[in-house]
Every structure is written in structure tokens, then in C-alpha cells.
C-alpha atoms as a PDB file:
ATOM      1  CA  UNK A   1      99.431 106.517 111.309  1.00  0.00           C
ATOM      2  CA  UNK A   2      99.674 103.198 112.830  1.00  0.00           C
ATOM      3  CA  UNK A   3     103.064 103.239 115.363  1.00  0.00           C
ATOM      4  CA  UNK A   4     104.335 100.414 117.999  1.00  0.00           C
ATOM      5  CA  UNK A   5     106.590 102.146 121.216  1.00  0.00           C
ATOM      6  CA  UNK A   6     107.728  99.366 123.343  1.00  0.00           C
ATOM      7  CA  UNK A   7     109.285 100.404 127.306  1.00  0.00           C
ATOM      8  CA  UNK A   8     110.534  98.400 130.012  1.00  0.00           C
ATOM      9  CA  UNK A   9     108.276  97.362 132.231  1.00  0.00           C
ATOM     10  CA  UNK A  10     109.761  99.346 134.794  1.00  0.00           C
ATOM     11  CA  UNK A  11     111.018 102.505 133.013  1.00  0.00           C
ATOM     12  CA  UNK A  12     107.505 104.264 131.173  1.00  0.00           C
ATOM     13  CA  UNK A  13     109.379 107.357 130.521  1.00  0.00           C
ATOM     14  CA  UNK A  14     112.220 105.999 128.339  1.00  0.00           C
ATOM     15  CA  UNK A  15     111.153 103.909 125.124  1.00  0.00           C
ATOM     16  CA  UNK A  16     113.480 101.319 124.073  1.00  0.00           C
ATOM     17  CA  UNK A  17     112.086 100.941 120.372  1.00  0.00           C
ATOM     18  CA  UNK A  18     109.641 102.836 117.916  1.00  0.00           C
ATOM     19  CA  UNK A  19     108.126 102.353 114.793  1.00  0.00           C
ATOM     20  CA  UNK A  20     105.394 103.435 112.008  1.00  0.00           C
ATOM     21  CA  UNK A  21     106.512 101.015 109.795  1.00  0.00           C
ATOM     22  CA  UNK A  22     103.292  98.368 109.068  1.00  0.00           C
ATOM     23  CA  UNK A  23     106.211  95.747 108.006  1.00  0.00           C
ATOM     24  CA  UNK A  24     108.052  96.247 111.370  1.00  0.00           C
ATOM     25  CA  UNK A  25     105.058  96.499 113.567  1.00  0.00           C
ATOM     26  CA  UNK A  26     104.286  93.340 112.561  1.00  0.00           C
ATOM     27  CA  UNK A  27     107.119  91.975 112.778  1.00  0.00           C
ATOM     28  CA  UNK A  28     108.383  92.712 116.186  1.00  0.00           C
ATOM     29  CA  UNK A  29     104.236  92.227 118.355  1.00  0.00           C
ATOM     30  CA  UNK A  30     104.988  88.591 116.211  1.00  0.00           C
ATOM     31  CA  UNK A  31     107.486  88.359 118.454  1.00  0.00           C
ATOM     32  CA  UNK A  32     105.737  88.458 121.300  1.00  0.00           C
ATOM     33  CA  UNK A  33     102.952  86.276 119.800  1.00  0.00           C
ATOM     34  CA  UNK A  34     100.802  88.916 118.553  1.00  0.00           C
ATOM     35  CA  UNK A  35      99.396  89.331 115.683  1.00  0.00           C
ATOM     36  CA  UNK A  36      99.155  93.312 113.663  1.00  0.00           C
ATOM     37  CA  UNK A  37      97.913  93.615 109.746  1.00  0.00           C
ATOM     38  CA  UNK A  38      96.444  95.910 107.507  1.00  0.00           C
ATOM     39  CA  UNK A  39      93.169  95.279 105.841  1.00  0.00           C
ATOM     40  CA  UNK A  40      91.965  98.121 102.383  1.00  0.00           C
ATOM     41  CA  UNK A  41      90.429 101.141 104.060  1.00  0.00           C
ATOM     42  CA  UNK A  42      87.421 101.865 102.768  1.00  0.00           C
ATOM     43  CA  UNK A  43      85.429 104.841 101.713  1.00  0.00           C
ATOM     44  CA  UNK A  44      82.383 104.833 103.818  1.00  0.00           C
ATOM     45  CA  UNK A  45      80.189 107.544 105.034  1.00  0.00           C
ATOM     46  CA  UNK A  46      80.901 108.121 108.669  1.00  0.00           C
ATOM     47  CA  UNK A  47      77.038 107.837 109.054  1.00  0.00           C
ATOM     48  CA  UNK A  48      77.295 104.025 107.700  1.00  0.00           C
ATOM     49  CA  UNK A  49      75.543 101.529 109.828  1.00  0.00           C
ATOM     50  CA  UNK A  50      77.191  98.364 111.521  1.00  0.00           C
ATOM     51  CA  UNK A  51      75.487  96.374 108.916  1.00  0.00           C
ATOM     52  CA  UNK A  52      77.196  98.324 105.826  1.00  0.00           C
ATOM     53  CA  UNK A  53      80.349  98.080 107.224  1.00  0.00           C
ATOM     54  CA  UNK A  54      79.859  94.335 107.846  1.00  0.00           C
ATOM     55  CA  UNK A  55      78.416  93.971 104.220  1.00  0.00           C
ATOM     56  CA  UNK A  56      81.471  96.003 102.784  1.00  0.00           C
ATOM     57  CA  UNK A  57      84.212  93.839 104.983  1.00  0.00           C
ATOM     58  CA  UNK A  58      82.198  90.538 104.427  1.00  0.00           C
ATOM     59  CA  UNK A  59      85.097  88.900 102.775  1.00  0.00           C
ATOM     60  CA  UNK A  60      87.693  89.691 104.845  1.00  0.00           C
ATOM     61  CA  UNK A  61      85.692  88.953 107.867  1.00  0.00           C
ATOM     62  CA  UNK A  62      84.757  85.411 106.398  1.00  0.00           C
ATOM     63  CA  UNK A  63      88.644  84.542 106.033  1.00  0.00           C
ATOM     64  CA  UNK A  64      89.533  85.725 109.991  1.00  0.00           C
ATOM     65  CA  UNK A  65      86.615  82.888 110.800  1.00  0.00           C
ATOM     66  CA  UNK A  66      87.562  80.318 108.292  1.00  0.00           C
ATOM     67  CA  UNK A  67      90.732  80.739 109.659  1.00  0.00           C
ATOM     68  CA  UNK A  68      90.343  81.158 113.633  1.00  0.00           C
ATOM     69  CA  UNK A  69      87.059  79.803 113.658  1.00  0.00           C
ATOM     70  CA  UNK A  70      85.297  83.157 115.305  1.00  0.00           C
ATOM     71  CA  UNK A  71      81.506  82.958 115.122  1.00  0.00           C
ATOM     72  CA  UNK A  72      80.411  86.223 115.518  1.00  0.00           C
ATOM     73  CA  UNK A  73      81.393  89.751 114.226  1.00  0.00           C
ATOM     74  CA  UNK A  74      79.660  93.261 115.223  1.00  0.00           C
ATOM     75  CA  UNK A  75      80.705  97.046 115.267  1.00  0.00           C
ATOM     76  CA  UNK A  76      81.752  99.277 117.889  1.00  0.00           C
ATOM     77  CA  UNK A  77      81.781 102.918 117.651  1.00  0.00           C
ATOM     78  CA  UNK A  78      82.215 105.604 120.536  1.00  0.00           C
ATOM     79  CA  UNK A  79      82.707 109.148 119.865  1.00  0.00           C
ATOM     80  CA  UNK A  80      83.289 112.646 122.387  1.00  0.00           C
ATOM     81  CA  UNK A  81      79.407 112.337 122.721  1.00  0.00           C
ATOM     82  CA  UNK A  82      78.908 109.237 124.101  1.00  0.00           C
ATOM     83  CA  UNK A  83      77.464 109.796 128.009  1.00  0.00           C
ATOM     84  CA  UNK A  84      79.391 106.919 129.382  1.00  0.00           C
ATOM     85  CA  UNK A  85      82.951 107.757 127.423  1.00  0.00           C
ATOM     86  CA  UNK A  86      84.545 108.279 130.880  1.00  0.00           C
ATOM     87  CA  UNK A  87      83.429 105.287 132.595  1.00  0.00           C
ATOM     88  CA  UNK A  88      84.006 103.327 129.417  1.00  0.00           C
ATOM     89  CA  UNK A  89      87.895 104.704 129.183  1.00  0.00           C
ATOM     90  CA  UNK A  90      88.412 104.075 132.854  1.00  0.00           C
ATOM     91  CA  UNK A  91      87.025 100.390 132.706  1.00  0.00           C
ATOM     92  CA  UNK A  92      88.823  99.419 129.332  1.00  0.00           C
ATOM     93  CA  UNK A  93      92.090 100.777 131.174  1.00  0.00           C
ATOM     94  CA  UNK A  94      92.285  99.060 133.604  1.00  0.00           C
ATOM     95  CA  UNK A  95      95.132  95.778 132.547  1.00  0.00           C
ATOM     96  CA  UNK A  96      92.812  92.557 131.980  1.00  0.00           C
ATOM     97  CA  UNK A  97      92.812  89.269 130.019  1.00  0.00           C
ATOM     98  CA  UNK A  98      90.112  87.258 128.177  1.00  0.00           C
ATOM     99  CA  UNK A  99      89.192  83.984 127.876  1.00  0.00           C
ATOM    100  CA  UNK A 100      89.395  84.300 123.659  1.00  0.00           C
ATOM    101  CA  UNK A 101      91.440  86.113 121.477  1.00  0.00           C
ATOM    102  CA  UNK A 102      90.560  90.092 121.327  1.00  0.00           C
ATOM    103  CA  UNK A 103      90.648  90.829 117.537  1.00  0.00           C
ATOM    104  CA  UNK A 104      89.913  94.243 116.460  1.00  0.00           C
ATOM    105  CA  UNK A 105      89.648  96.033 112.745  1.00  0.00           C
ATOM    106  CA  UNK A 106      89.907  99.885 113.062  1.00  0.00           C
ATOM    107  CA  UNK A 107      86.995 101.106 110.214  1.00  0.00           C
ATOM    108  CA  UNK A 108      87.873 104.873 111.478  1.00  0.00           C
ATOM    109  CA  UNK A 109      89.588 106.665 114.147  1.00  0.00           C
ATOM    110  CA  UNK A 110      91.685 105.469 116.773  1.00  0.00           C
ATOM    111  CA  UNK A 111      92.815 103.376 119.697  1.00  0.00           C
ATOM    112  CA  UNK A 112      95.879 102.735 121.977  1.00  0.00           C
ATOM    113  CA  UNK A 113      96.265  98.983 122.923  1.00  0.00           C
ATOM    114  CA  UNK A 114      98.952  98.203 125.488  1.00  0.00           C
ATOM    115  CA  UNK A 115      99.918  95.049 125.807  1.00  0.00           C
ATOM    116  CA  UNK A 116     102.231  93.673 129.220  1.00  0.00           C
ATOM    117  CA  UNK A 117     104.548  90.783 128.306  1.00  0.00           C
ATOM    118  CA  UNK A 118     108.221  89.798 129.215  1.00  0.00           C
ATOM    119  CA  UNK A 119     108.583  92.538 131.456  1.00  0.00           C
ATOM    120  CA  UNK A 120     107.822  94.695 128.690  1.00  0.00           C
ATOM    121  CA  UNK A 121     104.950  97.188 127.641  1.00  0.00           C
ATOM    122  CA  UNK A 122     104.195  97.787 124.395  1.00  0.00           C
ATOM    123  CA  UNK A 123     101.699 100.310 122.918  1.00  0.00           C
ATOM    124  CA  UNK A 124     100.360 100.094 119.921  1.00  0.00           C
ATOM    125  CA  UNK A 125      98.484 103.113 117.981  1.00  0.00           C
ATOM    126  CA  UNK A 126      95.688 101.617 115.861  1.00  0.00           C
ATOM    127  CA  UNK A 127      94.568 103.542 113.383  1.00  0.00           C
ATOM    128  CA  UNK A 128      92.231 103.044 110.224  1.00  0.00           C
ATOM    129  CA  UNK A 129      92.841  99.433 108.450  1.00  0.00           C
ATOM    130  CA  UNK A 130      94.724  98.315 111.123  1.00  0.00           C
ATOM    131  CA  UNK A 131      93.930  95.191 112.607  1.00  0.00           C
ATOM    132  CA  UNK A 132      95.277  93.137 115.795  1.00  0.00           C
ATOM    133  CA  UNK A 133      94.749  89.997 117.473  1.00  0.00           C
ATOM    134  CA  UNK A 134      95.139  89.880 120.992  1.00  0.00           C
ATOM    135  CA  UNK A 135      95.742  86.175 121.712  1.00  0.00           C
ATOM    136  CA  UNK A 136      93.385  85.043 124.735  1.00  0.00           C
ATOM    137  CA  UNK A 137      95.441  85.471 128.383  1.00  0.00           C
ATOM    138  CA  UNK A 138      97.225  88.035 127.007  1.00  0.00           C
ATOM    139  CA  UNK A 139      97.764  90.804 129.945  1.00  0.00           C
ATOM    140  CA  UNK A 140      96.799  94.386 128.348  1.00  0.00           C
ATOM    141  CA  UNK A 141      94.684  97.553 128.235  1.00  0.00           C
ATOM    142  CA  UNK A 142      93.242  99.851 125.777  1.00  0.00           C
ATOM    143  CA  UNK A 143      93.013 103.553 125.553  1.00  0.00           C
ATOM    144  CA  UNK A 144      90.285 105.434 123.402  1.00  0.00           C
ATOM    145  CA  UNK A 145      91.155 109.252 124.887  1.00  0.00           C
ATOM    146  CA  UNK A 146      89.239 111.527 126.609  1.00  0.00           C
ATOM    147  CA  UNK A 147      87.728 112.768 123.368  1.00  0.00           C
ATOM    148  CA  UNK A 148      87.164 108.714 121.575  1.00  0.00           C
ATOM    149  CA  UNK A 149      86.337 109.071 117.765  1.00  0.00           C
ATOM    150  CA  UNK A 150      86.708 105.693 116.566  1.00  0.00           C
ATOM    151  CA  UNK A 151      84.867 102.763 114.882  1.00  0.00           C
ATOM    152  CA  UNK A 152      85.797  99.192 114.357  1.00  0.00           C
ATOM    153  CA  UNK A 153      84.757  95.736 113.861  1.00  0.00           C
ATOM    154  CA  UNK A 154      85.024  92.880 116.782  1.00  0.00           C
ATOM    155  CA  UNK A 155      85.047  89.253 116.384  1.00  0.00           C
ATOM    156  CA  UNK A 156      84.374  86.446 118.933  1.00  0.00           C
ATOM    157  CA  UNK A 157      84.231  82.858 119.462  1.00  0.00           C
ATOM    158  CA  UNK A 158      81.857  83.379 122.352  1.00  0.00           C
ATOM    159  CA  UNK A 159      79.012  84.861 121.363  1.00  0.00           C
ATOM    160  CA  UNK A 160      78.224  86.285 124.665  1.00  0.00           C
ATOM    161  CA  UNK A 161      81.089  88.482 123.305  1.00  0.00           C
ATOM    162  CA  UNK A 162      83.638  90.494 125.695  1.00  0.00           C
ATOM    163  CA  UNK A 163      84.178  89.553 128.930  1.00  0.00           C
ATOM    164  CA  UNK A 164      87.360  90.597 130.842  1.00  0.00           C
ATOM    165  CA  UNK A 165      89.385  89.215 133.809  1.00  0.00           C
ATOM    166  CA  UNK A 166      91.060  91.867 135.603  1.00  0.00           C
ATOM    167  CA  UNK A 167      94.516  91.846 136.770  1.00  0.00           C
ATOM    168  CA  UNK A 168      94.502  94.479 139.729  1.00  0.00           C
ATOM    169  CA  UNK A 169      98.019  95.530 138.726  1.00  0.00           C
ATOM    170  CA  UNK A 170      97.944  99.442 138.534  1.00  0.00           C
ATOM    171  CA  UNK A 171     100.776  99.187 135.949  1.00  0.00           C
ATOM    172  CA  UNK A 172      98.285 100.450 133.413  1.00  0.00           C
ATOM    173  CA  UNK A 173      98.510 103.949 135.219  1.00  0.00           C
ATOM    174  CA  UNK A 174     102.213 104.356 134.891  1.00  0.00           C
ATOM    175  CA  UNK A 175     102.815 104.606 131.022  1.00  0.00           C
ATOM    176  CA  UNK A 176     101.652 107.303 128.557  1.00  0.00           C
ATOM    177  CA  UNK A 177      97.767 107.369 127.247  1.00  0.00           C
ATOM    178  CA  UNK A 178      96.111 109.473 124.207  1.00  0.00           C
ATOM    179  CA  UNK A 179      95.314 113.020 125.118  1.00  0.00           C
END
């Protein structure tokens, strides 16, 4: 289940608000100029190759570049196998920006973004059907566990694809991550 926790920036041990409500998530990362919906899960095998997952979100995929005018769209998918799943977690945790917006649909599994803005952090569990929009600059850092089981679909302008700037802030290392 999808939830938003948001903390000061300065107190990761205390959160000021919580929700798992899809409306209210939405509602309050708006706020801070992100953007959180849900897209129809659907039923396919976790064996299902990028390009059947493409095919079966073709539509919805179409509108997010019609509307934001991304060019390119592929699948990610790590799992507890994967020989680089450490150095992958500690390199997405790390706080960073982009150059473009990150946007992210969540096919299966799960993922922790954690977003720092106002003097605020806010962490939001992603979970199947949800997607987010991470507008480009936006200070943050994502979490896949020690243990990632998750698949989802990306979408770029660029199509050299993701490319990070890091922050060197250790804030990342001060607030809660997946187990």
C-alpha cells in the first residue's frame, strides 16, 4: 500500500504527517510540486518481458508523452538476485538531482522515494500502479531495500536516459529506509 510520511528536515525520528490515502498523497507532494497517481494494475506474469509490459501500458504511456513530451520509455526490474543490488542501493541513495523530470510507474513491487524540499523530507512508499513524477532539480533519493523486488516503467526526454547530479549532503543517511 502506497503511503507518504513527511519529517522535518531536522527531526527524522518524529513524523509530522502520514498517509495511505491515494487522494491525499496526491494532494499534499502537489504541494510541493510533485506529482503522485495511480495507473490500473495489471495482471501480468512476473516472467513478462519489458516489451509486454510496454505493449500492455502503451496507452497510458502515449498520454504521459503527449502530455510532457518524454521520448523514450523502458523497464527496470531488480530483484534479491541481482549481483550489483548493493552497489545499486548505495548509489541510488545517495540525495541527487537530474537534469529532466524522474517519472516512474511501479508494474510490481516496491520503492521508497525521498524527496528534500522546504526544509522538509518526505518519503514516499511506491507500490504497484503507483506512479510519480519527480520534477527535474528536484533534491531526492530512492530506496529499493536490501532484498529489491520491484519492476517499473521509466520515461525520459533524454534518451541517453538517467543521469544524476549529486548533492554531497549526507542527509539521505539520517531518515528511515526499507528493511
Amino acid at each position: 500500500m502506497s503511503q507518504l510520511t513527511l519529517y522535518s528536515a531536522q527531526n527524522a525520528t518524529e513524523p509530522q504527517w502520514q498517509s495511505e490515502d491515494p487522494s491525499a498523497i496526491a494532494a499534499k507532494l502537489a504541494d510541493f510540486g510533485l506529482s503522485f497517481r495511480q495507473w490500473p494494475v495489471a495482471t501480468l506474469s512476473e516472467q513478462a518481458s519489458a516489451e509486454q509490459i510496454l505493449t500492455h501500458y502503451q496507452s497510458e504511456i502515449r498520454q504521459l508523452q503527449a502530455e510532457a513530451g518524454y521520448q523514450t520509455a523502458d523497464v527496470v526490474s531488480l530483484n534479491a538476485e541481482h549481483p550489483d543490488k548493493a552497489a545499486l542501493r548505495q548509489k541510488f541513495l545517495a540525495e541527487h538531482t537530474h537534469a529532466e523530470d524522474e517519472v516512474r510507474f511501479f508494474v510490481r513491487g516496491r520503492g521508497l522515494f525521498c524527496f528534500h524540499l522546504q526544509n522538509q523530507v518526505l518519503q514516499l512508499l511506491c507500490t504497484q500502479g503507483d506512479l510519480i513524477n519527480v520534477p527535474a532539480g528536484t533534491l531526492h533519493w530512492f530506496d529499493m531495500g536490501s532484498a529489491p523486488a520491484f519492476t517499473a516503467i521509466r520515461l525520459f526526454t533524454d534518451p541517453s536516459g538517467w543521469v544524476a547530479q549529486f548533492s554531497g549532503s549526507p542527509i539521505a543517511g539520517q531518515f528511515p529506509l526499507l528493511d
